[in-house]
N, C-alpha and C. Protein backbone atom coordinates (compact mmCIF):
# COMPACT_ATOMS: atom_id res chain seq x y z
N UNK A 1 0.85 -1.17 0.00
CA UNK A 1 0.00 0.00 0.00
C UNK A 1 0.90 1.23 0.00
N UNK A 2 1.08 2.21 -0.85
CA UNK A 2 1.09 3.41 -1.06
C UNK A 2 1.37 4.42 -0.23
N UNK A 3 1.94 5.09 0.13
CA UNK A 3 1.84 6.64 0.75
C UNK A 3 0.10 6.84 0.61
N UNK A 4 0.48 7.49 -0.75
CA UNK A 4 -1.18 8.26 -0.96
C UNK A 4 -1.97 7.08 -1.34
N UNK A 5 -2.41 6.08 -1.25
CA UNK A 5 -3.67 5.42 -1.21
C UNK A 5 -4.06 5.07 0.70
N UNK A 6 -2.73 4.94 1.20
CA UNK A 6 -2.96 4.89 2.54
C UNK A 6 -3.73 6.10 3.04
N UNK A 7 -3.19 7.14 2.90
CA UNK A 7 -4.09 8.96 3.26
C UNK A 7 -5.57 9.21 2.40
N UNK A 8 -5.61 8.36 0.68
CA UNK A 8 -7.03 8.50 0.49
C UNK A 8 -8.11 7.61 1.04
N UNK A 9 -7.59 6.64 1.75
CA UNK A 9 -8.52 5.21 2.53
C UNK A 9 -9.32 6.13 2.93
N UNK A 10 -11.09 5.91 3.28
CA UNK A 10 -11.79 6.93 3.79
C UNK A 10 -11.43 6.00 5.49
N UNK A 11 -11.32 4.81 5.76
CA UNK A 11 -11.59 4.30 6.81
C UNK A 11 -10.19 4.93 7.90
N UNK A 12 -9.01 4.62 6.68
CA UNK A 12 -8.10 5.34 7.72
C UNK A 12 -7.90 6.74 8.15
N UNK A 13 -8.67 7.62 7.25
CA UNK A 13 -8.62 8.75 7.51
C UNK A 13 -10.15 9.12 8.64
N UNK A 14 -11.01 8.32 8.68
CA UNK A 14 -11.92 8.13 10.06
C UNK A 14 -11.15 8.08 10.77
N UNK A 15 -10.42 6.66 10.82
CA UNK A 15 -9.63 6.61 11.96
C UNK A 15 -8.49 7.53 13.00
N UNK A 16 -7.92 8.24 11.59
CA UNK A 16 -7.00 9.27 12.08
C UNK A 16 -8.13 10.39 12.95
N UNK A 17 -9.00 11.12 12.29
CA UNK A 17 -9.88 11.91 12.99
C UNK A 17 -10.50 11.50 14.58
N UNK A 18 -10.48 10.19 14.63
CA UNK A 18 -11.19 9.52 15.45
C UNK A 18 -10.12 9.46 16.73
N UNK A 19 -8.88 9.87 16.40
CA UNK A 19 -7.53 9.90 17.47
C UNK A 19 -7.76 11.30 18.03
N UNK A 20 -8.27 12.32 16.75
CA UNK A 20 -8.00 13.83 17.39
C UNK A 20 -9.51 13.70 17.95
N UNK A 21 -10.70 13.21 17.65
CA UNK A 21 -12.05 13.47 18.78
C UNK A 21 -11.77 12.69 19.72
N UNK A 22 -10.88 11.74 20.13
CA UNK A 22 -10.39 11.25 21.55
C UNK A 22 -9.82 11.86 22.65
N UNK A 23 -8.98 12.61 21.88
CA UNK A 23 -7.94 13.75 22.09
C UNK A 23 -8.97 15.04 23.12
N UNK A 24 -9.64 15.12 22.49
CA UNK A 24 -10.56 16.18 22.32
C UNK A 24 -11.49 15.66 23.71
N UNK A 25 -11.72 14.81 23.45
CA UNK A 25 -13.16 14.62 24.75
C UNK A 25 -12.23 14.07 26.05
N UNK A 26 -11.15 13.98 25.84
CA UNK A 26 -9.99 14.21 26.97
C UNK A 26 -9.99 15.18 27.96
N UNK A 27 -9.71 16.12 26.53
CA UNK A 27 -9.35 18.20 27.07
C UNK A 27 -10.61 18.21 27.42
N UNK A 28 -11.98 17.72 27.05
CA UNK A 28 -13.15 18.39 27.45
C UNK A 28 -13.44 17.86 28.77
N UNK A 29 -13.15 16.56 29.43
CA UNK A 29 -13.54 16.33 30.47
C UNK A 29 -12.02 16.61 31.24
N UNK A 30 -11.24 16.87 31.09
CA UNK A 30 -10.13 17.37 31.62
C UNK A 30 -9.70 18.52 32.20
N UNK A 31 -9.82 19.25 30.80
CA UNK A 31 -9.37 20.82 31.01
C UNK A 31 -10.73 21.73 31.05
N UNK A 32 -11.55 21.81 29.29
CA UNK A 32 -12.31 22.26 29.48
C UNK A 32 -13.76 22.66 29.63
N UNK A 33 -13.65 21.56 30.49
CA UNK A 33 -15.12 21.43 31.05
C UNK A 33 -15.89 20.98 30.41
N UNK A 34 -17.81 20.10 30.49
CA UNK A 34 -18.70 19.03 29.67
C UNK A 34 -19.01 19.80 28.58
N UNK A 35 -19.01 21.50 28.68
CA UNK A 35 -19.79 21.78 27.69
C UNK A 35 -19.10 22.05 26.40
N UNK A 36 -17.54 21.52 26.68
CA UNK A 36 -16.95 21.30 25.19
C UNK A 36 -17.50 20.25 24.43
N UNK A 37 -17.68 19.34 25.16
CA UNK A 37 -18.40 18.13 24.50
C UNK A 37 -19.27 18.94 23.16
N UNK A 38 -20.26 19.63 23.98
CA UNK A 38 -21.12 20.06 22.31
C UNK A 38 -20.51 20.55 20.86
N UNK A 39 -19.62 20.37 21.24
CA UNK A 39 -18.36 21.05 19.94
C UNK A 39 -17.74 19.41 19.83
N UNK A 40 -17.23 18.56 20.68
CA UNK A 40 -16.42 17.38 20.16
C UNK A 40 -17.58 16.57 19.58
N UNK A 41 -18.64 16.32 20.26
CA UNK A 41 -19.63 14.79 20.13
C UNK A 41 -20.12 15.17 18.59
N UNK A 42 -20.76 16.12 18.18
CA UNK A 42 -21.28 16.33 16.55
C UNK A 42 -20.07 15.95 15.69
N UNK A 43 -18.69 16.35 16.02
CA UNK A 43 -17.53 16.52 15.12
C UNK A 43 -17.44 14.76 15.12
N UNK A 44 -17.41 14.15 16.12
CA UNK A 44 -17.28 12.60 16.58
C UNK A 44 -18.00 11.91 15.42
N UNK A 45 -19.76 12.29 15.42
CA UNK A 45 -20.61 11.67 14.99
C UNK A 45 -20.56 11.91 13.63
N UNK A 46 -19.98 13.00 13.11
CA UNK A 46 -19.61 12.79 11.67
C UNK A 46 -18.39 12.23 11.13
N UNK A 47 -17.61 12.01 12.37
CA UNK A 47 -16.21 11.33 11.66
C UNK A 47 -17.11 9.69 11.86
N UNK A 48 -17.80 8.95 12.45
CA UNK A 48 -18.42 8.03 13.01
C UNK A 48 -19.07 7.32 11.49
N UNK A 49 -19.89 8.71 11.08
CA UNK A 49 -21.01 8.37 10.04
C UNK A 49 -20.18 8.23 8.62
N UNK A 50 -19.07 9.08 8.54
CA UNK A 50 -17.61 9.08 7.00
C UNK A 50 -17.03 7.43 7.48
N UNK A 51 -17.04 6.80 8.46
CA UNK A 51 -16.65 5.50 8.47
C UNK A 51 -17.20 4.75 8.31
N UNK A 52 -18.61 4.65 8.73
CA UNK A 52 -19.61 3.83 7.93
C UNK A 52 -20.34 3.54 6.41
N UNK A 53 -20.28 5.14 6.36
CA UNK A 53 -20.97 5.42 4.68
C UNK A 53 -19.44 5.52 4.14
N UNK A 54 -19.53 4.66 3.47
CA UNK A 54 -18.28 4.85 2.30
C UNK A 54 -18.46 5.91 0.78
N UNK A 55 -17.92 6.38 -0.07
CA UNK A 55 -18.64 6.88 -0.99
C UNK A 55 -18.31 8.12 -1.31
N UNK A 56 -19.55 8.88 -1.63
CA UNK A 56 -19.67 10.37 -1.71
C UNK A 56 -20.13 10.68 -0.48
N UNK A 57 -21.14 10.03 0.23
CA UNK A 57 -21.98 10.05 1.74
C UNK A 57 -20.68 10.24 2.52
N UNK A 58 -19.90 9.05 2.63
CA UNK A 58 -18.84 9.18 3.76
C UNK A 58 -17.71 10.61 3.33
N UNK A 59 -17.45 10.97 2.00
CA UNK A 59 -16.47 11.70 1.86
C UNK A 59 -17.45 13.73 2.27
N UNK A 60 -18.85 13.53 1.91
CA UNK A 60 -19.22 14.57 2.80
C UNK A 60 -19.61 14.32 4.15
N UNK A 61 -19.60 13.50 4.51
CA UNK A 61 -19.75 13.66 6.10
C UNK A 61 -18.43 14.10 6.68
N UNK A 62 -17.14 13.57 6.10
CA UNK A 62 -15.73 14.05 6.75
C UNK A 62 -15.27 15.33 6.11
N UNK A 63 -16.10 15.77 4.66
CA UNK A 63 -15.51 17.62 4.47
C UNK A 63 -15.99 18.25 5.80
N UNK A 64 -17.49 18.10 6.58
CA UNK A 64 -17.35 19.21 7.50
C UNK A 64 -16.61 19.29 8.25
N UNK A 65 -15.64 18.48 9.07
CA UNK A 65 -14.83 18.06 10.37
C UNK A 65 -13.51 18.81 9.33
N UNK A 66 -13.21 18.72 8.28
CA UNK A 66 -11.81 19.05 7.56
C UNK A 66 -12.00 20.67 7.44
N UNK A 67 -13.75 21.12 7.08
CA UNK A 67 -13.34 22.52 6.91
C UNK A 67 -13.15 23.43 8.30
N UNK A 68 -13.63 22.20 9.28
CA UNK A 68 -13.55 23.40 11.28
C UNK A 68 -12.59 23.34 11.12
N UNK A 69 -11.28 22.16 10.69
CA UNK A 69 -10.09 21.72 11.37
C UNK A 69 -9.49 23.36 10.47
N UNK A 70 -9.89 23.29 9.16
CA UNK A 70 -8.94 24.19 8.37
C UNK A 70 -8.96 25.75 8.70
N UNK A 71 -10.22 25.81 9.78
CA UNK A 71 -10.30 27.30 10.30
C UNK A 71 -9.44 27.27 11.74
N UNK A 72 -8.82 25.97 12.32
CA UNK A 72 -8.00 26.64 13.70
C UNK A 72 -6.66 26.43 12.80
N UNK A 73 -6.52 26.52 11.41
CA UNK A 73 -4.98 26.10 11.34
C UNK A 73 -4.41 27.60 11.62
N UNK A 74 -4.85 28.75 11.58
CA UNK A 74 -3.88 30.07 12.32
C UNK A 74 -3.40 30.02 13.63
N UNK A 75 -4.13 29.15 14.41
CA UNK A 75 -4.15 29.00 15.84
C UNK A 75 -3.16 28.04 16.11
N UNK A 76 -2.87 27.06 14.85
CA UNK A 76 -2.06 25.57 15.11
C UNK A 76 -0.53 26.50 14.60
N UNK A 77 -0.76 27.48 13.69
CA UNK A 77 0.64 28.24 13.73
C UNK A 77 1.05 28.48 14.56
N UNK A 78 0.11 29.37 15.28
CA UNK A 78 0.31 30.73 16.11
C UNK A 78 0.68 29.36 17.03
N UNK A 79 0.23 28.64 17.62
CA UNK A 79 0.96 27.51 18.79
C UNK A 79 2.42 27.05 18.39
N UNK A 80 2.55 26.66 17.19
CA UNK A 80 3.43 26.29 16.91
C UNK A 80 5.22 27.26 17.33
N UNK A 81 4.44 28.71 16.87
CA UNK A 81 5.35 29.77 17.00
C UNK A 81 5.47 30.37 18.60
N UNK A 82 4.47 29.93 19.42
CA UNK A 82 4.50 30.10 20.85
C UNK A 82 4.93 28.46 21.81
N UNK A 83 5.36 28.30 21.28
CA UNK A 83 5.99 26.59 21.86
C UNK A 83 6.76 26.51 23.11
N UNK A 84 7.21 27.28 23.02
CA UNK A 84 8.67 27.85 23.92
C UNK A 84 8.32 28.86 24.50
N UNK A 85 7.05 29.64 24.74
CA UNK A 85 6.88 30.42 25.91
C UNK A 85 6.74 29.75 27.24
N UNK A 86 6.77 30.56 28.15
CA UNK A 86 6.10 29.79 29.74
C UNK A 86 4.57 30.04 29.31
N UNK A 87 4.42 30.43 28.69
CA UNK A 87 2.69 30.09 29.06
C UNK A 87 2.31 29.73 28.89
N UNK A 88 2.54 29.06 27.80
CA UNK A 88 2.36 27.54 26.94
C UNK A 88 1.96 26.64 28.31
N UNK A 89 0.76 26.03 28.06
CA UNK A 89 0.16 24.85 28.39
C UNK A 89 0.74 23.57 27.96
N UNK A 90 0.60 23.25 26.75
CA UNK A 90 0.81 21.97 26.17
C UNK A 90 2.30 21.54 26.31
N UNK A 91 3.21 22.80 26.10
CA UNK A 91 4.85 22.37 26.01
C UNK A 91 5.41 21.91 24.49
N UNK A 92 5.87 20.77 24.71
CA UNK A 92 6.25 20.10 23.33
C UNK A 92 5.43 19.37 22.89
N UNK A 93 4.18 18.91 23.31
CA UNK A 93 3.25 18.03 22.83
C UNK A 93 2.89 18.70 21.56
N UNK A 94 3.03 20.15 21.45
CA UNK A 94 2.10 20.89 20.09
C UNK A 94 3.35 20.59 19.22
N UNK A 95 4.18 19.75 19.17
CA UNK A 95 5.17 19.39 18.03
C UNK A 95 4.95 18.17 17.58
N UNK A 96 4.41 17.25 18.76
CA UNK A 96 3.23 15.61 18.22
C UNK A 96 1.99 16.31 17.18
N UNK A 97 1.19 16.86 18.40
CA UNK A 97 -0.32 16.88 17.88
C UNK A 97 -0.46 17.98 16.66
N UNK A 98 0.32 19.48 16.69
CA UNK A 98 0.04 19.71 15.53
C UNK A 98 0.05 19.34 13.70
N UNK A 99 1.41 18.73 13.93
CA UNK A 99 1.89 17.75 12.83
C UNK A 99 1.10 16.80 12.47
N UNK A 100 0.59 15.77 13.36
CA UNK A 100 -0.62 14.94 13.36
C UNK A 100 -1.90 15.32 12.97
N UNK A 101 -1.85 16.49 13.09
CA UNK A 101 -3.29 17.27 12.84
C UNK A 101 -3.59 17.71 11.59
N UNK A 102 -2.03 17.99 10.68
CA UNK A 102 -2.17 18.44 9.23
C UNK A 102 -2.05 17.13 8.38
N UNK A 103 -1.73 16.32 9.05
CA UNK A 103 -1.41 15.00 8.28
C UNK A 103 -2.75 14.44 8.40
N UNK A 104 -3.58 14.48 9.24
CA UNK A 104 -4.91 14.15 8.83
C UNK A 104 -5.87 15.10 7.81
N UNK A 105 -5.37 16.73 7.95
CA UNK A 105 -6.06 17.08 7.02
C UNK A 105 -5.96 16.93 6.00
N UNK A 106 -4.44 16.82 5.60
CA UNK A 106 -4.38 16.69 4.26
C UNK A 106 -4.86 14.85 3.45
N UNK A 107 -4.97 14.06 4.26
CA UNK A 107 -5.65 12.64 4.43
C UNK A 107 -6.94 13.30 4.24
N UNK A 108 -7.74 13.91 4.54
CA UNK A 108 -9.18 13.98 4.64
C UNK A 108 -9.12 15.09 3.16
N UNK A 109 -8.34 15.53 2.85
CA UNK A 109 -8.53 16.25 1.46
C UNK A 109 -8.52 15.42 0.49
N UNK A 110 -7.30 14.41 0.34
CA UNK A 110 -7.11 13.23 -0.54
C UNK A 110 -8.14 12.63 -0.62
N UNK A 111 -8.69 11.94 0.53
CA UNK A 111 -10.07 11.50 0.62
C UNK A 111 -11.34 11.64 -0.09
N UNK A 112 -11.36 12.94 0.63
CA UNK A 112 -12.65 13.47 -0.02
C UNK A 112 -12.74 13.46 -1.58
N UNK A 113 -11.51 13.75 -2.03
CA UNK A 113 -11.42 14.08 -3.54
C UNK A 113 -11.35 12.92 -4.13
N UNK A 114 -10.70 11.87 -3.48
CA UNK A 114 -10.70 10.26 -4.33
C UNK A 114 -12.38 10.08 -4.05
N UNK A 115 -13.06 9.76 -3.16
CA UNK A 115 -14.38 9.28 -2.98
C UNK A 115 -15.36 10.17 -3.76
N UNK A 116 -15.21 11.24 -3.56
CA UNK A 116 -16.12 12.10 -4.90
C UNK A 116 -15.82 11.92 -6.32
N UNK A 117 -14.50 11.51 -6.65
CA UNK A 117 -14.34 11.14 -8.36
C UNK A 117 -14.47 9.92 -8.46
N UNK A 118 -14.77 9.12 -7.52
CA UNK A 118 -14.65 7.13 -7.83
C UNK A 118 -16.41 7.23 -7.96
N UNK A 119 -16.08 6.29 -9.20
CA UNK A 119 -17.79 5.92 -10.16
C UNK A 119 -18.21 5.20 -9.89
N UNK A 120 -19.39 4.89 -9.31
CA UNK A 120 -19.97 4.11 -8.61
C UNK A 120 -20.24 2.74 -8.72
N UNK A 121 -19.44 1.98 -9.56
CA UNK A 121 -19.22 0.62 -9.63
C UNK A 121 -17.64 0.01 -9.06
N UNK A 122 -16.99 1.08 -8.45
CA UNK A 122 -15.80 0.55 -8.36
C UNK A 122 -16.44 0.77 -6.74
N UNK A 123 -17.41 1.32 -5.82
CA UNK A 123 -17.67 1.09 -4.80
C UNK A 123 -17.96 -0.66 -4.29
């Protein structure tokens, strides 16, 4: 298997998403508090529903989770470039998780774009 057929798999790229809504309902019962949940559990249930529906179904259920992710990427800079302050929370972890975080987006772009051009007999 491939570099890029591994990143267009829709299942592995669920899966990858399915590491950062783990991640996520961590910080929410961790750090910040249940009512993050209402922001992780919808994002969950559509990475949930892109693993089940294979297709065009599964490849729009995982564009919405790719276009939130693509609106904190100023924030995944701006962390990136604040790494090394003291005020930094995370420390060096934002050198794991942000990296991890573009490598799924760009998996969920491949994705989307292989499952929207594949003709519906090769499903």
């Amino acid at each position: 298997m491939t570099l890029v057929s591994f990143l267009s798999n829709i299942r592995n790229a669920a899966i990858m998403n399915a590491v950062i809504v783990i991640f996520h309902i961590w910080v929410a019962l961790a750090i910040e508090g249940v009512g993050f949940l209402a922001i992780v559990l919808p994002i969950g249930a559509l990475i949930a529903g892109s693993y089940y529906f294979k297709g065009k179904i599964g490849a729009l259920l995982l564009l919405l989770p790719t276009l939130a992710y693509l609106v904190v990427v100023p924030d995944m800079i701006n962390g990136l470039s604040e790494a090394s302050s003291p005020d930094n929370e995370i420390g060096f972890g934002v050198f794991i998780l942000i990296p991890f975080w573009w490598l799924t987006i760009i998996s969920n772009i491949f994705t989307i774009l292989v499952e929207l051009r594949r003709k519906k007999e090769e499903i």
